[in-house]
Protein backbone atom coordinates (compact mmCIF):
# COMPACT_ATOMS: atom_id res chain seq x y z
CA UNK A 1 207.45 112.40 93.56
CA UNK A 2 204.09 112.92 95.76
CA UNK A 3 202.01 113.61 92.54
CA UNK A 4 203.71 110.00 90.75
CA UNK A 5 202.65 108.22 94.14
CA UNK A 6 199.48 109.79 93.95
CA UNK A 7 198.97 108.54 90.01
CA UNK A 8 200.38 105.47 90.51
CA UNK A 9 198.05 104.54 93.51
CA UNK A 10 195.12 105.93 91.30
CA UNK A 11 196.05 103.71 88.80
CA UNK A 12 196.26 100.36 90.92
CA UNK A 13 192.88 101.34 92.33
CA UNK A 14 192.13 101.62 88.36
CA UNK A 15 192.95 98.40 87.46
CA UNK A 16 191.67 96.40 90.58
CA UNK A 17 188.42 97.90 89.77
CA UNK A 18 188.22 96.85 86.06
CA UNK A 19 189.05 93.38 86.97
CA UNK A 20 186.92 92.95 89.33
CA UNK A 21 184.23 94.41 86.83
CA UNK A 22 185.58 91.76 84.19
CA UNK A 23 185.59 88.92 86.77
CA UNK A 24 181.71 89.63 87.15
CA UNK A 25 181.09 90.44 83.54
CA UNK A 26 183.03 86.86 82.56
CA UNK A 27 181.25 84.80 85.94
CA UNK A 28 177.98 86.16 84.89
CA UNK A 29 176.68 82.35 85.33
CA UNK A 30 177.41 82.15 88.88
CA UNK A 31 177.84 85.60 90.07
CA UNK A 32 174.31 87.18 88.66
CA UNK A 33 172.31 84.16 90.59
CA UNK A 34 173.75 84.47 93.57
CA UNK A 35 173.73 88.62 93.92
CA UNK A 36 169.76 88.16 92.54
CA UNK A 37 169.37 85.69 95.45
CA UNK A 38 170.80 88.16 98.19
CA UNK A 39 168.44 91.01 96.75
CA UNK A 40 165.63 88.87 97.40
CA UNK A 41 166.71 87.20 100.79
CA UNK A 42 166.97 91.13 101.81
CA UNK A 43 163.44 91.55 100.41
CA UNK A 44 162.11 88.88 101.73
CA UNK A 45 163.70 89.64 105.38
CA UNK A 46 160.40 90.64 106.74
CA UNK A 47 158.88 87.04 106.87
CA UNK A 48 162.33 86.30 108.56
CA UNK A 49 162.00 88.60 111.11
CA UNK A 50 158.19 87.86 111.44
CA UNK A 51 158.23 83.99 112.00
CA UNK A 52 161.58 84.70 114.36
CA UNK A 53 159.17 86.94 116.57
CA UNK A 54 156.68 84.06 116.42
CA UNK A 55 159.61 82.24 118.51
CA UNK A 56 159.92 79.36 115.39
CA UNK A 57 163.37 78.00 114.48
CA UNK A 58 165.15 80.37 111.24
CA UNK A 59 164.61 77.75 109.06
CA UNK A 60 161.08 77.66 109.32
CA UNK A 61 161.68 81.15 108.06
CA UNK A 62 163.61 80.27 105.29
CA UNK A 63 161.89 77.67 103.77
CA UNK A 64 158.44 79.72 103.63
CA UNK A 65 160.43 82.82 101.74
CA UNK A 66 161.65 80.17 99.60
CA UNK A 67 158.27 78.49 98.75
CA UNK A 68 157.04 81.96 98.74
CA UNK A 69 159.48 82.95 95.90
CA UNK A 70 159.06 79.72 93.88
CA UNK A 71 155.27 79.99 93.56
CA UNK A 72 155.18 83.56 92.75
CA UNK A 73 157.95 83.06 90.04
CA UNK A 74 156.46 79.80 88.91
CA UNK A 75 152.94 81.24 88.35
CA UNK A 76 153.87 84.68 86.90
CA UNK A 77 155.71 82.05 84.42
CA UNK A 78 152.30 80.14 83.75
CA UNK A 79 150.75 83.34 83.45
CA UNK A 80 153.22 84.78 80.87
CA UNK A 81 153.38 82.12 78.70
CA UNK A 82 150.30 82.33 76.78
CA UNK A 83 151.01 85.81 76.06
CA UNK A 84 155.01 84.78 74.53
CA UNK A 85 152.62 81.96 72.48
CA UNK A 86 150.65 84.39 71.01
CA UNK A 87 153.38 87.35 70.31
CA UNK A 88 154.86 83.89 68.00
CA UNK A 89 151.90 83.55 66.43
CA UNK A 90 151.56 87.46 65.67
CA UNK A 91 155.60 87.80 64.90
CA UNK A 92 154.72 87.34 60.93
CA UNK A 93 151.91 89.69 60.47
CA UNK A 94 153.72 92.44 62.77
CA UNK A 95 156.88 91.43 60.46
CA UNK A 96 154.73 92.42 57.49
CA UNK A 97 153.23 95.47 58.64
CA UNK A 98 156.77 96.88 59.78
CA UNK A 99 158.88 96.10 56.54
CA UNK A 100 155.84 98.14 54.74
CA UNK A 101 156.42 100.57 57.31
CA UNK A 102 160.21 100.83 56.87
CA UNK A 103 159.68 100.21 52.90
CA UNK A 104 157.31 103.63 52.99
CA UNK A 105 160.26 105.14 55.38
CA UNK A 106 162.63 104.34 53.21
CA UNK A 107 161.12 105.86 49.81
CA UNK A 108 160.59 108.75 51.64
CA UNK A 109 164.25 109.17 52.64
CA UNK A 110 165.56 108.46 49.37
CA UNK A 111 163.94 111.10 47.91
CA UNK A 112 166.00 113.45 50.05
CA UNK A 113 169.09 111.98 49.52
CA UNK A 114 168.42 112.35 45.58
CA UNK A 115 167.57 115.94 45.86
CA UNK A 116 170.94 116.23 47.99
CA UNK A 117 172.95 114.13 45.31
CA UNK A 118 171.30 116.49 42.37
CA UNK A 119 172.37 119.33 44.41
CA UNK A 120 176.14 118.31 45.26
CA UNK A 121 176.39 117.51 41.64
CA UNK A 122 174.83 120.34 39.92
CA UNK A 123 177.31 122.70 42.68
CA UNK A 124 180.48 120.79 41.88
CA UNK A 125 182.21 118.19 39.34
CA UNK A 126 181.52 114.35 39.76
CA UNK A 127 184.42 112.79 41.73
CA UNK A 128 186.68 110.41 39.52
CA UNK A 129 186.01 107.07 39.41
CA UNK A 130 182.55 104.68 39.66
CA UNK A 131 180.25 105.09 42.53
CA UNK A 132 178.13 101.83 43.55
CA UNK A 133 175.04 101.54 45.29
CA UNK A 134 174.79 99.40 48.57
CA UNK A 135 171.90 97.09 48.41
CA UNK A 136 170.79 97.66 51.81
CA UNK A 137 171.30 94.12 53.59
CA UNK A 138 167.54 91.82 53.67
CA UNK A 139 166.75 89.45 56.77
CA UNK A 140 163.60 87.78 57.55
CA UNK A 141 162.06 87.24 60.83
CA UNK A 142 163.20 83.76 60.77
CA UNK A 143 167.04 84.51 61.17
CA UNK A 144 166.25 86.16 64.41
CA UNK A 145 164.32 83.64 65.96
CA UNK A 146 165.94 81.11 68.38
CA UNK A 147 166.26 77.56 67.01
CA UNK A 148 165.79 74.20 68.93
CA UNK A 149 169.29 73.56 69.11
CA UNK A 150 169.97 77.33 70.68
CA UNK A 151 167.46 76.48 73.27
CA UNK A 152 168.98 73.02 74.01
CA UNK A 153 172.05 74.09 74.02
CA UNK A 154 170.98 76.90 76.87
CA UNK A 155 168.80 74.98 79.27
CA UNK A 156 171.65 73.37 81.33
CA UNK A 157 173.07 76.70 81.85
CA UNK A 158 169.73 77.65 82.96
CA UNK A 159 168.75 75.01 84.75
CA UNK A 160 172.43 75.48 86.80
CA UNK A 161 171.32 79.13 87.47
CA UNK A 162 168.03 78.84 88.80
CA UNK A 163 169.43 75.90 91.24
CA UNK A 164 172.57 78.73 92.26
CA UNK A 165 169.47 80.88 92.90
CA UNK A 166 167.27 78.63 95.27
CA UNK A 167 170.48 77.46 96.78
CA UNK A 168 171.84 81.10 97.94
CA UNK A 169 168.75 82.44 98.61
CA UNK A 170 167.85 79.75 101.41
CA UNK A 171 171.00 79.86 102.72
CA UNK A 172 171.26 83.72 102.75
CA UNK A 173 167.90 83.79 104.47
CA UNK A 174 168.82 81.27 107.23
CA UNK A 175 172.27 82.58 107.93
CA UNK A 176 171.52 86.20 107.54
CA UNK A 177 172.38 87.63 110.81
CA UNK A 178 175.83 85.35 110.62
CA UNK A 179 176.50 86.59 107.15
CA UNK A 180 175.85 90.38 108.71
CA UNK A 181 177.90 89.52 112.00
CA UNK A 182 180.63 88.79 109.81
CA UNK A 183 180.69 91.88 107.61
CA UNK A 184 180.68 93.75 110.51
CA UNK A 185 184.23 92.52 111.67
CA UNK A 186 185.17 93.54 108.71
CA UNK A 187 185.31 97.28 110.58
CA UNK A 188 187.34 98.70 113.43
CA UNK A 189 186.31 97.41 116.65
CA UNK A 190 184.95 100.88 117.45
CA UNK A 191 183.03 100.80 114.42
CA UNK A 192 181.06 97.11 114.01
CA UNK A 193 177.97 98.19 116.45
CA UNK A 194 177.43 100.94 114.40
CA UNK A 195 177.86 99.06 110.58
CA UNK A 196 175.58 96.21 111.76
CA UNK A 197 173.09 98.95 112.52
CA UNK A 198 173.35 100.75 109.21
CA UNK A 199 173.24 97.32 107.35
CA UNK A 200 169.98 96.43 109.15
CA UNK A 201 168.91 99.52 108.50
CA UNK A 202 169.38 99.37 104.77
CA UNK A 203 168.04 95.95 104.34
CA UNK A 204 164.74 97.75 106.28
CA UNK A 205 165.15 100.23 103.57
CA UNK A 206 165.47 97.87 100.31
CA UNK A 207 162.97 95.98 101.57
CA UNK A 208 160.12 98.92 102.11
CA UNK A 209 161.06 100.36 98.76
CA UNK A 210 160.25 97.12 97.14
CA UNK A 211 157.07 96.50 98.74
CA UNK A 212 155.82 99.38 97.61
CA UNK A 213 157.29 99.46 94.41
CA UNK A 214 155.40 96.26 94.08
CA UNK A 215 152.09 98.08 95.14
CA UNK A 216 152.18 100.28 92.72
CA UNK A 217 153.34 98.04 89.92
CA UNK A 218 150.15 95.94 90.23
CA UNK A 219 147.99 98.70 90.47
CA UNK A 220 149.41 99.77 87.41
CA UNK A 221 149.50 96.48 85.55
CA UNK A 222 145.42 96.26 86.39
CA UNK A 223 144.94 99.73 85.21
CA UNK A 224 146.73 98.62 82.01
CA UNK A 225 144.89 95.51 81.55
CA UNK A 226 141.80 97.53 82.05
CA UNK A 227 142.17 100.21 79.74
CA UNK A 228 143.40 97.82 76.89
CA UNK A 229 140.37 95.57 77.70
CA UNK A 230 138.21 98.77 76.80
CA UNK A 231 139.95 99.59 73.86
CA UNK A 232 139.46 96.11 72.76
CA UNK A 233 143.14 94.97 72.83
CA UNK A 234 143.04 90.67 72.62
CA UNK A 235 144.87 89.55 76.03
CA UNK A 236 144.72 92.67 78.33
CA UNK A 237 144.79 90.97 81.43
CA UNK A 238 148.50 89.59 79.73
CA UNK A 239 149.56 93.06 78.72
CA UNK A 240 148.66 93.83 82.39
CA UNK A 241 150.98 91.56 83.83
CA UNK A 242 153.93 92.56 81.57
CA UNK A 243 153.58 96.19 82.45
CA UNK A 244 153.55 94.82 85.92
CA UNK A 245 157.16 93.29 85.68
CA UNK A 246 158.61 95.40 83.61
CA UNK A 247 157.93 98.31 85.74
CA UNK A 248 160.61 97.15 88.04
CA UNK A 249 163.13 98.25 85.47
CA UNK A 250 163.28 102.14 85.82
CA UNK A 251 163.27 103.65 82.45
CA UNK A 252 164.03 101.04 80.30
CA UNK A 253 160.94 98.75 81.57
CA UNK A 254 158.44 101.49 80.68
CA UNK A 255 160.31 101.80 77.51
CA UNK A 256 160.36 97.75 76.19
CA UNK A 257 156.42 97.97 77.09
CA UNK A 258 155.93 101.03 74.97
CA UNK A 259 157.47 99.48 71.97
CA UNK A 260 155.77 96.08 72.69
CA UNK A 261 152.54 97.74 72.29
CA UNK A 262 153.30 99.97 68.99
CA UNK A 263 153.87 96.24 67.95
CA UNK A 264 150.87 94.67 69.39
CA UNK A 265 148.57 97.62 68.08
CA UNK A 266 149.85 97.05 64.78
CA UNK A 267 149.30 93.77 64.43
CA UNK A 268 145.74 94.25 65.94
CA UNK A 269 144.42 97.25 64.88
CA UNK A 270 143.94 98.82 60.93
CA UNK A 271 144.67 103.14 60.59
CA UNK A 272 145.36 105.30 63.44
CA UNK A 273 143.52 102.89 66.34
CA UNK A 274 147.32 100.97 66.12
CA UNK A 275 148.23 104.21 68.20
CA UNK A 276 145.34 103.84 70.86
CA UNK A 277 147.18 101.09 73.21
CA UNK A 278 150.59 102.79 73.13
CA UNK A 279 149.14 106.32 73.84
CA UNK A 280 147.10 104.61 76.35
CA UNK A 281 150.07 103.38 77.92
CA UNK A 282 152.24 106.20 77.90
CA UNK A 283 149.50 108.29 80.06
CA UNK A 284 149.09 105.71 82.48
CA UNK A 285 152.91 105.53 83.30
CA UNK A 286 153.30 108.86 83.13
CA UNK A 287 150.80 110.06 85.73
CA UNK A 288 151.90 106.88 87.55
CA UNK A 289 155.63 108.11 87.17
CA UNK A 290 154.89 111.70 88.38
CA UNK A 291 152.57 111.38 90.62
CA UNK A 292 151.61 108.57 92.60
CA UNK A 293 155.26 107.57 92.74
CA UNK A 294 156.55 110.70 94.14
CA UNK A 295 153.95 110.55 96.48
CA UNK A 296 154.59 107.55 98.32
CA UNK A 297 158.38 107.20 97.95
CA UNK A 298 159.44 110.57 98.02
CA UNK A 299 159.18 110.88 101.59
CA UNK A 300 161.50 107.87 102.42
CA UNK A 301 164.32 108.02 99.49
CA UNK A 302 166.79 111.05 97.42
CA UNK A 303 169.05 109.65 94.60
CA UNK A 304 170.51 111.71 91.72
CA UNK A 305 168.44 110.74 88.61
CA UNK A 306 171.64 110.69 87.00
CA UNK A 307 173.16 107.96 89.22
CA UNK A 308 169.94 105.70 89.14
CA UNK A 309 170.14 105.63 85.00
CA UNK A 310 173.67 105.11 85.19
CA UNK A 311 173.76 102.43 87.87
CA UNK A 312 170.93 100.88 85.51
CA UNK A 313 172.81 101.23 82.45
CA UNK A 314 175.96 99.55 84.05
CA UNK A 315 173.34 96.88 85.28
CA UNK A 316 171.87 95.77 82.32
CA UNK A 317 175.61 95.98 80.28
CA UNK A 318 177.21 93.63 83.32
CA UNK A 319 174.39 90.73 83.52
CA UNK A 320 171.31 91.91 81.27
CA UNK A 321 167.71 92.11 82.50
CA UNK A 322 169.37 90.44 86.05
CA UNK A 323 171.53 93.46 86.36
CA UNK A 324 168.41 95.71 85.68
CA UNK A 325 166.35 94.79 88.41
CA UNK A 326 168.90 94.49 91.14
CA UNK A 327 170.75 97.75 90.03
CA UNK A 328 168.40 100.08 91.94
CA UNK A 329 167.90 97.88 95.49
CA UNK A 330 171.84 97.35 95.13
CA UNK A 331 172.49 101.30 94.96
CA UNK A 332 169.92 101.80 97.81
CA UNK A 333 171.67 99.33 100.27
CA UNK A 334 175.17 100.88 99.29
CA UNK A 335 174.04 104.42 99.78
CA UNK A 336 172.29 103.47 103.08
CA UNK A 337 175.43 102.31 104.27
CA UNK A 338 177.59 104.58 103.22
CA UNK A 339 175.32 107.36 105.33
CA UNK A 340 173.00 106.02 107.64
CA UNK A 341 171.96 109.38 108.63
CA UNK A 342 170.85 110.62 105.18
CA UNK A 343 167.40 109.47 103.39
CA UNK A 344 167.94 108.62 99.87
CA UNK A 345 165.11 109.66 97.28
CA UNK A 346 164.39 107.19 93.97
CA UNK A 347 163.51 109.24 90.96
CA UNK A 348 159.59 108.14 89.56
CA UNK A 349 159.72 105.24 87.34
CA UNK A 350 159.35 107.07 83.92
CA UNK A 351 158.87 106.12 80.88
């Protein structure tokens, strides 16, 4: 009867878990914004803490994380844009070159399969009945390409997000030592002194990880930009500032920019100089990846590689590129918590 108890509590514990998953997965609207606006309020706790030593009034603090935030997001959007303009333009030609690509690919496979159908047939008798051939299924680029109407039809639900966003993350910022206060009463008595320490401590934590996450990043991105402006690559200060954000995406980041640029070589450059701005790439992040990462995070974090893909993986699957870049600060807090006394180590951001 014990081991029936035992499955039947694992089992309630089960299903409380998956719908609280599917409660997140279905509220991704509301729920995404307003986790993405804690992450920053607890990267942004710094300036908090900073204009509260200056003796000012929290909101004072609040208000300049939120300007802070808008202008950074509202000029890495100016920035971005001309590069999304021109990858439009380019979408056709790069279309071209990869259908002869796949067309060349495709020759090259049939031939095998021939050789293996002359083989099966010579070795045994044909199977009764007709065989057809599938016509393998033709798209253009066209099909893929968001209309007018998708884009109408998706700016409210934007526009609702991004005001869910500046909404929580002001409020987070000005009530944040309530907010904590209050989680910490969520303990035993004997225990809240010691959880409003650890979650201090891991917002300290999130926070210095980011930072210099965000060091590194832009280093990066300007070696990038650099590089590709040698080569002779047409908007390298552009490419720069892509590898820049998607570098905050462990793993899969590195690998959207890697396929970006097979693209963008393509479309640019004739023979084997297509290669030059991937393979430029690649060695880049990877020293970046093994070395200077490692170097200055090492010291301060330890996660299973494992559990950083995974929690990544399950981040990206629950609320898409949202999910991805608040999977890793969201597994840092939760592991600071859970052991205060332990110092977690991130993995390099590889490619």
């Amino acid at each position: 009867m014990d081991r029936l108890d035992r499955l039947a509590r694992y089992a309630v514990i089960f299903m409380g878990v998956f719908a609280l998953f599917a409660a997140l997965r279905i509220g991704e609207g509301i729920f995404a914004p307003l986790v993405l606006a804690m992450v920053a309020g607890v990267v942004l706790s710094p300036i908090s803490d900073l204009v509260a030593r200056w003796g000012m009034r929290p909101v004072v603090g609040a208000l300049l994380s939120l300007l802070l935030t808008l202008t950074i997001v509202g000029g890495l959007a100016a920035a971005a844009q001309p590069l999304v303009m021109r990858l439009f333009d380019k979408a056709p030609q790069i279309w071209s070159e990869l259908q002869t690509t796949v067309d060349i690919l495709h020759r090259f496979i049939s031939g095998f399969s021939q050789m293996s159908d002359g083989l099966r047939d010579a070795l045994s008798p044909p199977a009764a009945g007709a065989q057809g051939t599938a016509e393998p299924a033709e798209g253009g680029l066209e099909s893929a390409m968001p209309t007018m109407a998708d884009a109408l039809l998706f700016a409210p639900s934007f526009a609702g997000q991004i005001l869910i966003f500046i909404g929580a993350l002001f409020f987070f910022l000005l009530t944040r030592a309530d907010v904590y206060g209050w989680a910490s009463r969520l303990a035993e008595p004997s225990e809240r002194a010691d959880l409003a320490r650890r979650l201090h401590l891991a917002e300290t934590l999130v926070a210095r990880y980011f930072l210099t996450i965000t060091v590194i990043n832009l280093i990066e991105g300007l070696t990038v930009a650099g590089v590709l402006h040698l080569i002779g690559m047409p908007g390298a200060m552009l490419w720069g500032l892509a590898a820049f954000l998607l570098n905050y995406i462990l793993y899969i980041g590195p690998a959207m920019m890697t396929v970006s640029l097979l693209f963008g070589g393509i479309a640019v450059f004739d023979g084997w100089q297509a290669l030059l701005p991937v393979i430029a790439y690649i060695l880049i992040n990877g020293a970046e990846g093994q070395f200077i990462t490692p170097t200055l995070i090492g010291r301060h974090t330890a996660v299973n590689p494992l559990l950083v893909f995974l929690s990544l993986v399950f981040g990206m699957w629950l609320w898409g590129p949202i999910g991805g870049i608040v999977a890793i600060p969201l597994l840092l807090w939760v592991l600071q918590i859970n052991n205060s006394t332990r110092t977690a180590k991130l993995p390099a951001n590889e490619p």
